[in-house]
Protein backbone atom coordinates (compact mmCIF):
# COMPACT_ATOMS: atom_id res chain seq x y z
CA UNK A 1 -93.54 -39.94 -55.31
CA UNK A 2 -90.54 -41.79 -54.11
CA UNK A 3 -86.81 -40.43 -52.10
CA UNK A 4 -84.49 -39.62 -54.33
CA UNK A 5 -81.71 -43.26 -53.67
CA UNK A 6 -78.61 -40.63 -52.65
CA UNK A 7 -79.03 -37.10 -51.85
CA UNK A 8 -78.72 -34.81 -54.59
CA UNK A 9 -75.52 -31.90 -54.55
CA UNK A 10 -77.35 -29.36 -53.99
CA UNK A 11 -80.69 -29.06 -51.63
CA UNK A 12 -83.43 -27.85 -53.32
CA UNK A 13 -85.39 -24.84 -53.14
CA UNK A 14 -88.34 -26.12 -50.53
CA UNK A 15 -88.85 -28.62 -48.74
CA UNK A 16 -90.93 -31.95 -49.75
CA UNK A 17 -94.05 -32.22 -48.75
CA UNK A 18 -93.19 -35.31 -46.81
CA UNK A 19 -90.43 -36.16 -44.89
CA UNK A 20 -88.14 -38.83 -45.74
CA UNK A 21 -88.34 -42.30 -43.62
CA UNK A 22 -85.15 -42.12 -42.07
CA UNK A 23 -83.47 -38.68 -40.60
CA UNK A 24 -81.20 -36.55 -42.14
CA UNK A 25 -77.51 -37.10 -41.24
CA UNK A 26 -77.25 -33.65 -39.53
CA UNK A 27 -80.24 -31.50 -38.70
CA UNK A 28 -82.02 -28.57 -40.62
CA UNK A 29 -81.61 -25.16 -39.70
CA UNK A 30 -85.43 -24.75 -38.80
CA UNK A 31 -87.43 -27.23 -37.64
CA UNK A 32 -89.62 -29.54 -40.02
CA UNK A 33 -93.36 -29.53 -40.18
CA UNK A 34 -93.93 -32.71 -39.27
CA UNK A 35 -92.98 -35.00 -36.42
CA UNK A 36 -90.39 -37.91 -36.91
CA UNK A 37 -91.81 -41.32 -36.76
CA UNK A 38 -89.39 -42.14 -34.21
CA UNK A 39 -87.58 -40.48 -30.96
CA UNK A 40 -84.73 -39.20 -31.17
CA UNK A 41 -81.51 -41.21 -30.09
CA UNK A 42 -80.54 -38.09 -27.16
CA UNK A 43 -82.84 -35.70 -25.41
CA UNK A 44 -83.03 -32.06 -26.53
CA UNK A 45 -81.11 -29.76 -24.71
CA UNK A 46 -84.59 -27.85 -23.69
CA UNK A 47 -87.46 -29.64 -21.82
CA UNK A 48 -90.36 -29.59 -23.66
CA UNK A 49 -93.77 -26.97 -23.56
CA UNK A 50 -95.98 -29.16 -22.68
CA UNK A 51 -95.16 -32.50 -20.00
CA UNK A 52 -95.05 -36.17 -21.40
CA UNK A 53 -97.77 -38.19 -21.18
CA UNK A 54 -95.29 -41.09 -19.20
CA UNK A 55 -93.03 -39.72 -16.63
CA UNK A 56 -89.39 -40.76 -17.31
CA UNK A 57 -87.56 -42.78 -15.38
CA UNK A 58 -85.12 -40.54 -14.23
CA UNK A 59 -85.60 -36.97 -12.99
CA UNK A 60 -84.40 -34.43 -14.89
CA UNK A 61 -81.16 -32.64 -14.40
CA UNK A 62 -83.44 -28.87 -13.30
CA UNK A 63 -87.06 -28.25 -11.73
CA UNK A 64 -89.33 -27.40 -13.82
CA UNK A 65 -90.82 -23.65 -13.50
CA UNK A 66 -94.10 -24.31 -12.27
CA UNK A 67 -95.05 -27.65 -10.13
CA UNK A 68 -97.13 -30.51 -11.24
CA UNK A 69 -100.49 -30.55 -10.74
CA UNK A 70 -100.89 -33.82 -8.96
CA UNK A 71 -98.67 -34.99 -6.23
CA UNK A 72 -95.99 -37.93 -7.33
CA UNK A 73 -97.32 -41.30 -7.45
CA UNK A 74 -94.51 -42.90 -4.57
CA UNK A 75 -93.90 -41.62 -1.20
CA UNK A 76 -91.15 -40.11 0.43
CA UNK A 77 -87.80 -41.92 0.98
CA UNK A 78 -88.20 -41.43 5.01
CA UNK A 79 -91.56 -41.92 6.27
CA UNK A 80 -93.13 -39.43 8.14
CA UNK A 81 -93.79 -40.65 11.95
CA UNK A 82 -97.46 -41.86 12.39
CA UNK A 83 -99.19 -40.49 15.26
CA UNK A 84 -99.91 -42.23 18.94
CA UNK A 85 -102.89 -44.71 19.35
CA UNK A 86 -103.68 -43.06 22.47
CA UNK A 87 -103.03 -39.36 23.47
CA UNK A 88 -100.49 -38.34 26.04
CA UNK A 89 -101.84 -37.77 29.61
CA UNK A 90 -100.31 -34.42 29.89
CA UNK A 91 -100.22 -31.74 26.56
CA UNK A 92 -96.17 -31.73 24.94
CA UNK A 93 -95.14 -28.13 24.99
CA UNK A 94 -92.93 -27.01 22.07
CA UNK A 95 -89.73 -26.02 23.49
CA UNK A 96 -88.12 -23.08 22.59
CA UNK A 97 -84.27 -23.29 21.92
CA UNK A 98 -83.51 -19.88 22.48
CA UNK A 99 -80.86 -19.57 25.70
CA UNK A 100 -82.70 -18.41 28.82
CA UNK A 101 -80.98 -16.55 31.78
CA UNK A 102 -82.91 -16.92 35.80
CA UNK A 103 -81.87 -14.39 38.38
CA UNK A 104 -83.45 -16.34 41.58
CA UNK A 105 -84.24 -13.28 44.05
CA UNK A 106 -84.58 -14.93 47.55
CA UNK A 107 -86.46 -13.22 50.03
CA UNK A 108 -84.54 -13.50 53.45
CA UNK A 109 -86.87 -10.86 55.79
CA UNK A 110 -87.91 -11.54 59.26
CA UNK A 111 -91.36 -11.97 58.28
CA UNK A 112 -90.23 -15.79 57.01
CA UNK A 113 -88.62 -16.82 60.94
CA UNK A 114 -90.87 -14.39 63.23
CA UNK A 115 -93.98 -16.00 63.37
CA UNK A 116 -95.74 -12.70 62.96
CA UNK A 117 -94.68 -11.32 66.24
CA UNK A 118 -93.08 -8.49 63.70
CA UNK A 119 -89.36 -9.73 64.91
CA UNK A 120 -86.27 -8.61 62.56
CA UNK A 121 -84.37 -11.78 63.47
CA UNK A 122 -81.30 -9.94 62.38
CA UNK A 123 -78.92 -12.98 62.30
CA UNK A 124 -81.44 -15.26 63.95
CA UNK A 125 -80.55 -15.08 67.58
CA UNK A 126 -80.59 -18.48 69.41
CA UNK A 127 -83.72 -17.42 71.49
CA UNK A 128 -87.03 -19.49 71.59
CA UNK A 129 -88.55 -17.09 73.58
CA UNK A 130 -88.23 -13.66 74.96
CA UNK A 131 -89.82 -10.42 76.11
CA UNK A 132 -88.23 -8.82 73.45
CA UNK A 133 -90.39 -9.20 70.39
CA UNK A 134 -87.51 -8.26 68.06
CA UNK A 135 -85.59 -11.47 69.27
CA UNK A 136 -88.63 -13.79 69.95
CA UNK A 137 -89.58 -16.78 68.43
CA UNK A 138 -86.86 -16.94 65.23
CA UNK A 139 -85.14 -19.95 65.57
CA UNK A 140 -86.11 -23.31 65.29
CA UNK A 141 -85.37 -26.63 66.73
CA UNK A 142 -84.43 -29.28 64.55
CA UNK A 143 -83.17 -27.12 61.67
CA UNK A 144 -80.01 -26.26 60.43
CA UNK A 145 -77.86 -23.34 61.87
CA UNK A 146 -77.86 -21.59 58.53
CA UNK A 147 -81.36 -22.05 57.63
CA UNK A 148 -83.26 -20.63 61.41
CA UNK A 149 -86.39 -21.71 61.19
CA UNK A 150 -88.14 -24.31 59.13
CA UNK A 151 -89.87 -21.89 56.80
CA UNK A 152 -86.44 -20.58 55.15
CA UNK A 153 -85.41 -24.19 54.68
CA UNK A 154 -88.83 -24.80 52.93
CA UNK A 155 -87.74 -21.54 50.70
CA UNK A 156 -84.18 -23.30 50.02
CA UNK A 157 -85.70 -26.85 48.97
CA UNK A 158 -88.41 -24.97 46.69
CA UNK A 159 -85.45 -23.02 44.85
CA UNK A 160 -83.30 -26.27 44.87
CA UNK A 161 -86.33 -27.73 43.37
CA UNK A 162 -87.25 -24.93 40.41
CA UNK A 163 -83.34 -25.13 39.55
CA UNK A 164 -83.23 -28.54 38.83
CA UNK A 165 -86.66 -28.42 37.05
CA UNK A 166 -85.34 -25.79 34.79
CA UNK A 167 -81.97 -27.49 34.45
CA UNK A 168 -83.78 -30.83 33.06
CA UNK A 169 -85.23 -28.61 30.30
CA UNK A 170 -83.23 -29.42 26.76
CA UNK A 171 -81.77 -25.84 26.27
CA UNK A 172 -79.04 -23.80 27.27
CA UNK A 173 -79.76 -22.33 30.51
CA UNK A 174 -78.40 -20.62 33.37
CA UNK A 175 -78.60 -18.52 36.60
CA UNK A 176 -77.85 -15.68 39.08
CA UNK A 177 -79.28 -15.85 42.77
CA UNK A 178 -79.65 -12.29 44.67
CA UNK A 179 -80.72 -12.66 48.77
CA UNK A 180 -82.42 -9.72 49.43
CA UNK A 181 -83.99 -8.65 52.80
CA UNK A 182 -83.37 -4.80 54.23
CA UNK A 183 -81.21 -4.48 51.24
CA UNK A 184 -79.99 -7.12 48.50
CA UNK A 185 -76.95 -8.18 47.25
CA UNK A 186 -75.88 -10.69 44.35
CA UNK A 187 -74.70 -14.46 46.22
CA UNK A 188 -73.83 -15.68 42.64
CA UNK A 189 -73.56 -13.96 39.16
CA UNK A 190 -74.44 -16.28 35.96
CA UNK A 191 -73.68 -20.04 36.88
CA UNK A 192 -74.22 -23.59 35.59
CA UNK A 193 -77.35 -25.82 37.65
CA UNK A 194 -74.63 -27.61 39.30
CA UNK A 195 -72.48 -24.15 40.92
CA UNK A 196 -76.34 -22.64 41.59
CA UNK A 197 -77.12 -25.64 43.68
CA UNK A 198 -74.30 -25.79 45.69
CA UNK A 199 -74.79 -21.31 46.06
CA UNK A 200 -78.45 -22.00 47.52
CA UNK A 201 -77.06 -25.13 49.89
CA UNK A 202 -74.83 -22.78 51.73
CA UNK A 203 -77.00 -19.45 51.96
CA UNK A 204 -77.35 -18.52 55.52
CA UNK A 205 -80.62 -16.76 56.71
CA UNK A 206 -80.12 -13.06 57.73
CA UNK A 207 -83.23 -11.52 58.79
CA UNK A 208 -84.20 -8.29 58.05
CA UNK A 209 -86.94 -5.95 56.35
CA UNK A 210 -88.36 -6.53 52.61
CA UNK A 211 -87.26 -4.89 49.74
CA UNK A 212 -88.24 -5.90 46.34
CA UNK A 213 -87.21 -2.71 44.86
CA UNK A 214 -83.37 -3.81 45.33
CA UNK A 215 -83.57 -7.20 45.12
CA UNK A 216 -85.24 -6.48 41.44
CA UNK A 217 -82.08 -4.34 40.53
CA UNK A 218 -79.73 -6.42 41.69
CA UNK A 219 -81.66 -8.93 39.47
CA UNK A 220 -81.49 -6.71 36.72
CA UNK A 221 -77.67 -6.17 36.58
CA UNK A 222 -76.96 -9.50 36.69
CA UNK A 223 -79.24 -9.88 33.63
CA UNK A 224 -77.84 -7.14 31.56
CA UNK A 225 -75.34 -8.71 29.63
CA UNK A 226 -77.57 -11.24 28.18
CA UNK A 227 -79.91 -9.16 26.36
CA UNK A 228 -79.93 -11.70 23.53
CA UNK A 229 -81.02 -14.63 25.07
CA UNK A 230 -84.66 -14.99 27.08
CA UNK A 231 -84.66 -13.67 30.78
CA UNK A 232 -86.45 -14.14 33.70
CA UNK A 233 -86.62 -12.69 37.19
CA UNK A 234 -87.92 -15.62 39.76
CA UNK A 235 -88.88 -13.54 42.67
CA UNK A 236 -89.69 -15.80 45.82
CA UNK A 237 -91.07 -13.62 48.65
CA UNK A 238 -93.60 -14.01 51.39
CA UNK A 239 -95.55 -10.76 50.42
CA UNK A 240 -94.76 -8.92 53.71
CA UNK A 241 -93.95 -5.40 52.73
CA UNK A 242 -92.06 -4.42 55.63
CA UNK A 243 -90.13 -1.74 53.65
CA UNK A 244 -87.14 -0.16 55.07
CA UNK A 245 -87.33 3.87 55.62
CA UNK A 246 -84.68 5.10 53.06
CA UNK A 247 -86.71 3.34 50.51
CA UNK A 248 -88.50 5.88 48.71
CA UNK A 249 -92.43 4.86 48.34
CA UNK A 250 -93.34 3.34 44.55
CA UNK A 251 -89.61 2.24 44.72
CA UNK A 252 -90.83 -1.77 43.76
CA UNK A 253 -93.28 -0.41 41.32
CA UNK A 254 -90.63 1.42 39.44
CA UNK A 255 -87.90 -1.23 39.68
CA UNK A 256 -90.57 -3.87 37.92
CA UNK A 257 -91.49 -1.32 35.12
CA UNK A 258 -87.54 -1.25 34.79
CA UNK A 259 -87.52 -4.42 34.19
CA UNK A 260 -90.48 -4.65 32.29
CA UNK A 261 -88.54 -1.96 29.88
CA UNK A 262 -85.94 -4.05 29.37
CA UNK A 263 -87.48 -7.01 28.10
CA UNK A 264 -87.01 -8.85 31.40
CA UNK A 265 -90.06 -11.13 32.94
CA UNK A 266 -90.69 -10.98 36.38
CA UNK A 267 -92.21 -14.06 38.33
CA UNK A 268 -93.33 -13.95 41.82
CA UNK A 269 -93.08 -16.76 43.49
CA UNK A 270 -95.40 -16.60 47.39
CA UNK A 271 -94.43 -18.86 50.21
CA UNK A 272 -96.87 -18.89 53.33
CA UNK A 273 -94.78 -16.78 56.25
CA UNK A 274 -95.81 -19.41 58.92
């Protein structure tokens, strides 16, 4: 059989068994049995069941549902950085951005200036020697007024030295510094690296007894409005325990479990008392 030259008035009943060579001026209201030979001019306004066999060569306007099952054919826009030749000498650490707080608790006893003669060296008397064992052998030549005896100053360059350590470190940081000694008391509350330097430059050495217990709670308040960000306790002591009498025994223990409670880290930090 042939197509009919012009359409006829009225469609008939059912459709021909073949479809005519060229498309219909508008479309059918179901879909025809039978492919067209050719594409149609526009895309349908559905993506299809099943994918093409050639991808096209734009993407389309939505994701598919479900991902391809082979990974694209080109790469990336941006490369993806290629690794070293050679491996670093020292491992990278991954750096955590979260802010981190430092209470530096510096230990200010006796025990650092006596030479273990068991002297106090309450305000570091200008004696070299004496019969009195409580003023004997504190302060020495060659070192600044403020600092007594060589060992403090080594405790002041080893703080100067963690602070600027920690203040190279790409993340927001910053500190407290507590001296503690018979008792403790807070030099500096939370400060840039810059105002914490200059704090440990001018700390003067008093002498004195240990106690950790205060010098961890004095830590602690200086800490306590930060509970958001990381925080750390940097306790630098000689490990004397030459504990004054009011303080109650298991009075360190329980000011570290304190701490502990409250999601605060405690670091102890030992310097050699001669």
């Amino acid at each position: 059989r042939q197509p009919t030259k012009a359409p006829t008035s009225r469609p008939s009943s059912s459709p021909s068994e073949k479809p005519t060579t060229s498309p219909s001026r508008k479309p059918t209201v179901k879909p025809t049995k039978y492919p067209t030979n050719k594409p149609s001019s526009s895309p349908s306004n559905r993506p299809t069941i099943s994918p093409t066999e050639d991808p096209t060569t734009k993407p389309s306007k939505a994701p598919t549902d479900q991902p391809t099952n082979a990974p694209t054919s080109k790469p990336t826009p941006t490369p993806t950085p290629p690794p070293t030749n050679i491996p670093t000498s020292e491992p990278t650490c991954s750096l955590d951005k979260e802010p981190v707080r430092v209470c530096l608790a510096i230990n200010m006893s006796g025990s650092l200036c006596n030479g273990r003669t068991g002297a106090l060296c309450i305000g570091c008397p200008q004696i070299i020697a004496s019969s009195d064992a409580e003023e004997s052998f504190c302060r020495d030549t060659g070192v600044s007024w403020s600092s007594c005896c060589n060992n403090f100053a080594n405790v002041k360059e080893l703080t100067t030295l963690l602070v600027n350590l920690l203040g190279d470190l790409p993340m927001e940081k910053s500190f407290s510094v507590v001296q503690f000694a018979s008792d403790a008391r807070v030099v500096s509350g939370m400060s840039s690296t810059t105002q914490t330097l200059a704090t440990i430059g001018q700390m003067a050495y008093s002498g004195g007894l240990d106690n950790h217990a205060s010098a961890i709670q004095m830590c602690q308040k200086t800490l306590s409005s930060s509970s958001n960000e990381k925080r750390v306790i940097v306790l630098i002591t000689d490990g004397e325990t030459g504990v004054p009498d009011y303080v109650p025994e298991g009075a360190t223990e329980a000011a570290a479990t304190s701490a502990k409670n409250d999601r605060i880290f405690i670091i102890p930090v030992l310097v050699s008392p001669d």
